[in-house]
C-alpha atoms as a PDB file:
ATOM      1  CA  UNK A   1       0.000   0.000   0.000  1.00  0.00           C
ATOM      2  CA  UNK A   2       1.258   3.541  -1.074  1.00  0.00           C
ATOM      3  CA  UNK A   3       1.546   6.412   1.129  1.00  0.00           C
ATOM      4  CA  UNK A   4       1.563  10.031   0.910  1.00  0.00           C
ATOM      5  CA  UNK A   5       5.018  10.801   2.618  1.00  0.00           C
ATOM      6  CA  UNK A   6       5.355  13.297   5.140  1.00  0.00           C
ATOM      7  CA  UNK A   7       7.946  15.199   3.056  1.00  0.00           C
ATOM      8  CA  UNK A   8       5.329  15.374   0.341  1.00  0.00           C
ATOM      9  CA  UNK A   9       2.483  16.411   2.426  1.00  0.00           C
ATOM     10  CA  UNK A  10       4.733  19.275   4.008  1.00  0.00           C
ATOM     11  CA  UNK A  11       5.581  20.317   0.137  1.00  0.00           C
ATOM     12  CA  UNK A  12       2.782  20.540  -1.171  1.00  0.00           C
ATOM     13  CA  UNK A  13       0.570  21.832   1.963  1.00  0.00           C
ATOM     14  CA  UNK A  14       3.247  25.116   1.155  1.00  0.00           C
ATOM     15  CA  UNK A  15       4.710  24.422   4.630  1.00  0.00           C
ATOM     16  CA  UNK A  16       8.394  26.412   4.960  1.00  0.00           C
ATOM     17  CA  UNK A  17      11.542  23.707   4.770  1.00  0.00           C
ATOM     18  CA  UNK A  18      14.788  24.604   4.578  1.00  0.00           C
ATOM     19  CA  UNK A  19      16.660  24.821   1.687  1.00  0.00           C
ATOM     20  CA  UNK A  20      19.400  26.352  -0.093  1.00  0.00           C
ATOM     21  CA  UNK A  21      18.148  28.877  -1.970  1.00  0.00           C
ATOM     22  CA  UNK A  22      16.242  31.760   0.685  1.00  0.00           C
ATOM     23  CA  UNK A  23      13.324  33.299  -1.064  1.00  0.00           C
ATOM     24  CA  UNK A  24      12.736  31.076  -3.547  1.00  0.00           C
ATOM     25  CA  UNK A  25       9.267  28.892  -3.722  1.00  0.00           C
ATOM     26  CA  UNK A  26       8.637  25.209  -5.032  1.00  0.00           C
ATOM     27  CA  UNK A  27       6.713  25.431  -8.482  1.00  0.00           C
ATOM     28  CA  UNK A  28       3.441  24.856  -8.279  1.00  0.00           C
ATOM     29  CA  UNK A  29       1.800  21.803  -9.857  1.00  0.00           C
ATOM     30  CA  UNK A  30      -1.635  21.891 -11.517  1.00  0.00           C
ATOM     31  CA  UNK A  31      -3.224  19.031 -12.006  1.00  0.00           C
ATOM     32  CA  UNK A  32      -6.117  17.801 -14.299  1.00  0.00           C
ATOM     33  CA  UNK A  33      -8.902  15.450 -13.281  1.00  0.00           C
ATOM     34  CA  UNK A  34      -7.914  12.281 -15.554  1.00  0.00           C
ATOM     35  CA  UNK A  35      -8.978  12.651 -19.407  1.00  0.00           C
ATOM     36  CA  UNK A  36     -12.074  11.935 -19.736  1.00  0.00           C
ATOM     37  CA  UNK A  37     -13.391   8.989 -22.174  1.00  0.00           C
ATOM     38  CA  UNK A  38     -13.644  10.331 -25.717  1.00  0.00           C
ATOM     39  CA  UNK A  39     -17.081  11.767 -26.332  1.00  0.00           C
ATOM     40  CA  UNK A  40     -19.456  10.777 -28.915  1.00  0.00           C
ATOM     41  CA  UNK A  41     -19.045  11.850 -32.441  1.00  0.00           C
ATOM     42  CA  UNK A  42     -21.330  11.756 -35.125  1.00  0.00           C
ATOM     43  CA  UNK A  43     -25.108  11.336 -35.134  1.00  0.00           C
ATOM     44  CA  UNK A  44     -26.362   8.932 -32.253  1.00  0.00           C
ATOM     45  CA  UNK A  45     -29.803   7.694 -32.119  1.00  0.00           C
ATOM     46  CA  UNK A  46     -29.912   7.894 -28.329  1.00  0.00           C
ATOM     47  CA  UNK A  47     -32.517   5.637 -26.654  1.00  0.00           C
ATOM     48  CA  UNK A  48     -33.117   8.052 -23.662  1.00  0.00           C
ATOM     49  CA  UNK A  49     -32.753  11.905 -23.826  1.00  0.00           C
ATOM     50  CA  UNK A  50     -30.263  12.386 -20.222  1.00  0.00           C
ATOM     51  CA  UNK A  51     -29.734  15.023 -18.977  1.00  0.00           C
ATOM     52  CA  UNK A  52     -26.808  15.971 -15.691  1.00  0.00           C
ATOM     53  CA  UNK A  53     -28.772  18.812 -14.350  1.00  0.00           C
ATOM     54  CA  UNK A  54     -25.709  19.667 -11.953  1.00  0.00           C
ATOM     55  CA  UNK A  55     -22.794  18.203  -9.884  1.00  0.00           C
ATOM     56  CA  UNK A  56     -22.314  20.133  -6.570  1.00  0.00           C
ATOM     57  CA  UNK A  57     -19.396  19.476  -4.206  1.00  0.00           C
ATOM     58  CA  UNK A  58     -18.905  20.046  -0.600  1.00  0.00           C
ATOM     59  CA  UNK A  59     -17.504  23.379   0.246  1.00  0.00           C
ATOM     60  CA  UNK A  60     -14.590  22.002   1.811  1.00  0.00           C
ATOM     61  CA  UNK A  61     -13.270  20.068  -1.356  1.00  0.00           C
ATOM     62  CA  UNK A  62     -14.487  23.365  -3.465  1.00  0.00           C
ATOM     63  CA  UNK A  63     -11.154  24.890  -3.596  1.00  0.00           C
ATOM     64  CA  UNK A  64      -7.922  24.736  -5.633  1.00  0.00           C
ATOM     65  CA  UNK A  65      -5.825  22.904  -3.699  1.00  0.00           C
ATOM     66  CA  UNK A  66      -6.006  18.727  -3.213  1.00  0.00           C
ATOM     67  CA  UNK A  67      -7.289  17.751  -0.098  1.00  0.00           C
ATOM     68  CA  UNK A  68      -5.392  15.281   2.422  1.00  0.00           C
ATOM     69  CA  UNK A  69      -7.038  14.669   5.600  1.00  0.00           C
ATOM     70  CA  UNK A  70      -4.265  14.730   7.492  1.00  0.00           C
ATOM     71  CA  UNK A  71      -5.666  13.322  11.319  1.00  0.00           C
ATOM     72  CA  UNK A  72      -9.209  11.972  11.586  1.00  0.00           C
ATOM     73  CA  UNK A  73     -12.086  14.845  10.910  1.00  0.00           C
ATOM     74  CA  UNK A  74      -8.939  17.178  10.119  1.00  0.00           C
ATOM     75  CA  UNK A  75      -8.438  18.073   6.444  1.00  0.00           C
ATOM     76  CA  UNK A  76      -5.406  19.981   4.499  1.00  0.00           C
ATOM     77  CA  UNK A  77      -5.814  21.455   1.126  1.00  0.00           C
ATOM     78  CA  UNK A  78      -2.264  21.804  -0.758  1.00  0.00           C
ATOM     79  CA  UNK A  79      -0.929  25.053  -1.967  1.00  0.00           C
ATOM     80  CA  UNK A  80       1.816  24.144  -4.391  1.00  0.00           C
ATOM     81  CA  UNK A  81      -0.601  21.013  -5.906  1.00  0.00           C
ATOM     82  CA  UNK A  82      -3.660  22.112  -6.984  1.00  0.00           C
ATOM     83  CA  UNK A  83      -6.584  21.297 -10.070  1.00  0.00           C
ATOM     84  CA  UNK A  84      -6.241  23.217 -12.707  1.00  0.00           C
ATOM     85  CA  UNK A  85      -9.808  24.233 -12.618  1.00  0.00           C
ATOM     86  CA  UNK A  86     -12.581  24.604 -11.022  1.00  0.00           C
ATOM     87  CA  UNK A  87     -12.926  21.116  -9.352  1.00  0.00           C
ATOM     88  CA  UNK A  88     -17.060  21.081 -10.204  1.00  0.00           C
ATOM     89  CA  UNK A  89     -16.854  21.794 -13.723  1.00  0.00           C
ATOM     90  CA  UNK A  90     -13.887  18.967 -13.718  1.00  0.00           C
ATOM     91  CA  UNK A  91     -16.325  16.152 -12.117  1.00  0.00           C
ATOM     92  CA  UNK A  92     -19.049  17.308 -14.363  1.00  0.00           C
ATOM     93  CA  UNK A  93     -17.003  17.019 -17.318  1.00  0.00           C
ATOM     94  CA  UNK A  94     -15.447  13.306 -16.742  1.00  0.00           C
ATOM     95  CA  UNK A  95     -19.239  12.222 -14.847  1.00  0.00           C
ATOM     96  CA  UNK A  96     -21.119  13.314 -18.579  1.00  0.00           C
ATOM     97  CA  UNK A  97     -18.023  11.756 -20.455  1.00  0.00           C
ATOM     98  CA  UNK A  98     -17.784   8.857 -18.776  1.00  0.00           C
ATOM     99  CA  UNK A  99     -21.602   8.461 -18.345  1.00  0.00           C
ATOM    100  CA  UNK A 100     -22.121   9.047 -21.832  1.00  0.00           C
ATOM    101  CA  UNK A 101     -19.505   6.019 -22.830  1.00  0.00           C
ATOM    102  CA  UNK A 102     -21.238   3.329 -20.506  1.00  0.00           C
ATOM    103  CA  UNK A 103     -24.419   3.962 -22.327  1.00  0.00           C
ATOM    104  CA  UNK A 104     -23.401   4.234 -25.476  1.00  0.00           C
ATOM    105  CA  UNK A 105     -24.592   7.410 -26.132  1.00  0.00           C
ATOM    106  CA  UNK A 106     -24.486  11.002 -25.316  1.00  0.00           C
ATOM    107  CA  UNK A 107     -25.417  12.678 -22.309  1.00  0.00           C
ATOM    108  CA  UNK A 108     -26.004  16.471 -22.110  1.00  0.00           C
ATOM    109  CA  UNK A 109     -25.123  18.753 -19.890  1.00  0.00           C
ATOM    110  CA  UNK A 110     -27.144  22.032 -20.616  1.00  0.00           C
ATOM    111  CA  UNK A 111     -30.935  22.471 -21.123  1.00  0.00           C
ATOM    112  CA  UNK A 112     -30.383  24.381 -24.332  1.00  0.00           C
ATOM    113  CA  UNK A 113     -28.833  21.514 -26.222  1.00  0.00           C
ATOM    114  CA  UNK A 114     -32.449  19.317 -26.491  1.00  0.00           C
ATOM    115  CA  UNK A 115     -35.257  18.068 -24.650  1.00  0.00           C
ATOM    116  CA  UNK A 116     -37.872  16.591 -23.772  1.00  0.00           C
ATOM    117  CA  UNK A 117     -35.449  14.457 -20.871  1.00  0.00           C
ATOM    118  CA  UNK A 118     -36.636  11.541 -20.852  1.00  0.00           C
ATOM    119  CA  UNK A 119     -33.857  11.135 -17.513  1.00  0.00           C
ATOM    120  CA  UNK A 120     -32.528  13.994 -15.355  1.00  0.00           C
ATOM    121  CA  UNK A 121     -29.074  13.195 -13.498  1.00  0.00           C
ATOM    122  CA  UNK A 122     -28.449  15.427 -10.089  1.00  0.00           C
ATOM    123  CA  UNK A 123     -25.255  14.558  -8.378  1.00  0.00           C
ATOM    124  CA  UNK A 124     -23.652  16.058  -4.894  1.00  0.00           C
ATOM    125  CA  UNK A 125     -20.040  14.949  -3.841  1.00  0.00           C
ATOM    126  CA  UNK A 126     -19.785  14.987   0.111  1.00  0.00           C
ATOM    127  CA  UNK A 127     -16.155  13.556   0.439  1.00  0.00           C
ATOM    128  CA  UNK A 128     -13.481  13.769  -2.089  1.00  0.00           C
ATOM    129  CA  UNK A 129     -10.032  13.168  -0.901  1.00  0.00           C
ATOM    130  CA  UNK A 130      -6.522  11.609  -0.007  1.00  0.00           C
ATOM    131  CA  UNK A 131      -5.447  10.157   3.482  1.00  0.00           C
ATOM    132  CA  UNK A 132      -2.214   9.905   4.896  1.00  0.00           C
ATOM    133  CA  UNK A 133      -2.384   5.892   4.780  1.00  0.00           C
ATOM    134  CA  UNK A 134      -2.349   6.272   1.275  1.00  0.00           C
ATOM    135  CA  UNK A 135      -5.919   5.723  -0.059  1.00  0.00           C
ATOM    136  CA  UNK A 136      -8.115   8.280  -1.798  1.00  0.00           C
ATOM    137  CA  UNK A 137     -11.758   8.518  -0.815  1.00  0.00           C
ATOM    138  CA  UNK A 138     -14.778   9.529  -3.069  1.00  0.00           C
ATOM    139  CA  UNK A 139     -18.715   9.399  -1.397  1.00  0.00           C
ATOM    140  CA  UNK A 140     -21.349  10.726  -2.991  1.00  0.00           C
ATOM    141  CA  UNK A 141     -25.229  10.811  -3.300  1.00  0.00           C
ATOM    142  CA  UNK A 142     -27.008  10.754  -6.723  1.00  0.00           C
ATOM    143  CA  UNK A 143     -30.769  11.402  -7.956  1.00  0.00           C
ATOM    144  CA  UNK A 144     -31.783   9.374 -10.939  1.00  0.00           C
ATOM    145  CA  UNK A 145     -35.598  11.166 -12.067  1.00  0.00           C
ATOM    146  CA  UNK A 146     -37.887  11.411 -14.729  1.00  0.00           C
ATOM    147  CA  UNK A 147     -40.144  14.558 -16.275  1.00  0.00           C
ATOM    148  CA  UNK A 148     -43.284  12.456 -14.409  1.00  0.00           C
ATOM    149  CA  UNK A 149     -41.637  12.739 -10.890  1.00  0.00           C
ATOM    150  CA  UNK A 150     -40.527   9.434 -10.628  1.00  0.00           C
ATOM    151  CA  UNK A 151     -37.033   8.498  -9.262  1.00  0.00           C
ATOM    152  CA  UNK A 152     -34.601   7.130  -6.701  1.00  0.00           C
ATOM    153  CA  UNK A 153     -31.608   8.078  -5.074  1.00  0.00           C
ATOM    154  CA  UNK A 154     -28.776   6.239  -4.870  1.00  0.00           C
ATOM    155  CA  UNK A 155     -25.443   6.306  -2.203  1.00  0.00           C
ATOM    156  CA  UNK A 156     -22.132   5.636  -3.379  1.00  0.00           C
ATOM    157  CA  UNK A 157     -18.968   5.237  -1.494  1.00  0.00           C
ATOM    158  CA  UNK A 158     -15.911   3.835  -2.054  1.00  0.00           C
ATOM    159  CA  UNK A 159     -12.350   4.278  -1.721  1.00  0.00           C
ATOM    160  CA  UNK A 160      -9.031   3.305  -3.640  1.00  0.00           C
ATOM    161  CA  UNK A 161      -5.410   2.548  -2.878  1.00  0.00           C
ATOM    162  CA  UNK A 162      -3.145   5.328  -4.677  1.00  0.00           C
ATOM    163  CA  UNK A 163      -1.233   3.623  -7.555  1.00  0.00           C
ATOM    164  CA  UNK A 164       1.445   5.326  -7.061  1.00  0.00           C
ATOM    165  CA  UNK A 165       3.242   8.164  -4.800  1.00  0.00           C
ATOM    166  CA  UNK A 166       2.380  11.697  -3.875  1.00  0.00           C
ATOM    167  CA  UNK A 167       0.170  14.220  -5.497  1.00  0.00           C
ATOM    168  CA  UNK A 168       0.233  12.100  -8.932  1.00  0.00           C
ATOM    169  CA  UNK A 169      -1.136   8.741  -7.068  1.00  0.00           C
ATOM    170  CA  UNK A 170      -3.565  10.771  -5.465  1.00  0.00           C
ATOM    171  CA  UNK A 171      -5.068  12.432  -9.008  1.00  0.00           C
ATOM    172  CA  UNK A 172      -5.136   8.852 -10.318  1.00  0.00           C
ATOM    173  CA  UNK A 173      -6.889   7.187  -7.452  1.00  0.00           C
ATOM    174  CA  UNK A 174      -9.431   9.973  -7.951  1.00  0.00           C
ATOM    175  CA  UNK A 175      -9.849   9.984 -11.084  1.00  0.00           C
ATOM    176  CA  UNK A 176     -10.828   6.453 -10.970  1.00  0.00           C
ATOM    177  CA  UNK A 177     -13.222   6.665  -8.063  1.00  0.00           C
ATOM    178  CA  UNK A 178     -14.410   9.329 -10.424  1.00  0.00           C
ATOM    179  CA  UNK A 179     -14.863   7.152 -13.355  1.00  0.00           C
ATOM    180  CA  UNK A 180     -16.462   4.156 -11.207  1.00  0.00           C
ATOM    181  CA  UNK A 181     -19.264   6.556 -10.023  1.00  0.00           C
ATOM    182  CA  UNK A 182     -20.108   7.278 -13.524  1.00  0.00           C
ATOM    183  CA  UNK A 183     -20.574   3.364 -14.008  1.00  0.00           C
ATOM    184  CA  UNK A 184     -22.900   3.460 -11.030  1.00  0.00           C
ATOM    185  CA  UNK A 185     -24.869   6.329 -12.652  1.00  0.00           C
ATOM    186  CA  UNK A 186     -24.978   4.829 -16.111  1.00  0.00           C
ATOM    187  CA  UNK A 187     -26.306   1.273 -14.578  1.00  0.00           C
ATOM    188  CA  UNK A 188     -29.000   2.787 -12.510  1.00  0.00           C
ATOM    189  CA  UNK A 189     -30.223   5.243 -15.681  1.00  0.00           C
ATOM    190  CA  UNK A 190     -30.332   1.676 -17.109  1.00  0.00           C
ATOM    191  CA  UNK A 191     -32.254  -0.086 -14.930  1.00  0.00           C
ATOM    192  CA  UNK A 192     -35.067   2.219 -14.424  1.00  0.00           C
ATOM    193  CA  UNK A 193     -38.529   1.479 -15.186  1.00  0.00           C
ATOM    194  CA  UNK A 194     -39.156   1.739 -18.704  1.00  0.00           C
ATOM    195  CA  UNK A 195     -42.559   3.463 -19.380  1.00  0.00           C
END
């Protein structure tokens, strides 16, 4: 099992160490959220019209810097390793992508690009991020609904050993975690009642 070293934590929470050079900073690091699965090209004869109304995140994960939790219940947000955007539009982006390749066809993202939904796709991410005994943690909750009210929510939360060290491992295990909660979206779209 990989670990976050303390050395890397201290780096990249922007804590002072002692080096050789006075004044100067470590580079930052900007990381993106995984590519996402190629989209759909071409016409697609979809079977369902879906539509991701919106992907909220907790407010202490909406920031630039990764998260760590550092102790139990105590949480760190890096300085010098940070997403290179906005962490929401990044989860919407690979959740639509990678929705959109399970089923086979495309899933929109805006209101203005179709309609009638025959699906609507709410998600909210309440924990997103790395621990110090080197596993990343994703847990979110997820509405599947259609136009006549119907619908269920679904839980999902998992976690994932960081392939490899630091900052890197961590944007990989995430990414992943990412990518598996798509899978869990795109099966329950599928196995809603028809009709």
């Amino acid at each position: 099992m990989r670990s976050l070293t303390p050395f890397l934590v201290l780096v990249g929470l922007g804590l002072p160490l002692v080096s050789g050079c006075a004044g100067t900073e470590p580079a930052r690091t900007q990381y993106l959220l995984g590519p996402a699965a190629a989209p759909t090209t071409g016409r697609v004869d979809a079977p369902s019209q879906v539509l991701l109304t919106h992907v909220s995140i907790a407010p202490y994960i909406d920031q630039a810097g990764i998260v760590v939790e550092t102790e139990v219940g105590q949480v760190s947000a890096a300085r010098l390793h940070t997403w290179a955007e906005p962490l929401s539009a990044a989860l919407e982006s690979l959740l639509r992508a990678e929705i959109s390749s399970a089923l086979g066809y495309p899933v929109s993202a805006s209101e203005l690009s179709g309609g009638p939904w025959d699906v609507t796709v709410g998600v909210h991410v309440e924990r997103f991020h790395a621990t110090m005994n080197g596993r990343a943690v994703l847990r979110a909750a997820y509405r599947v609904a259609t136009p006549a009210g119907g619908g269920a929510t679904y839980r999902f939360h998992e976690s994932a050993a960081l392939p490899r060290e630091g900052y890197p491992g961590v944007v990989d295990a995430e990414t992943a975690l990412a990518r598996e909660l798509a899978r869990s979206i795109a099966a329950a779209i599928q196995a809603r009642p028809q009709g």
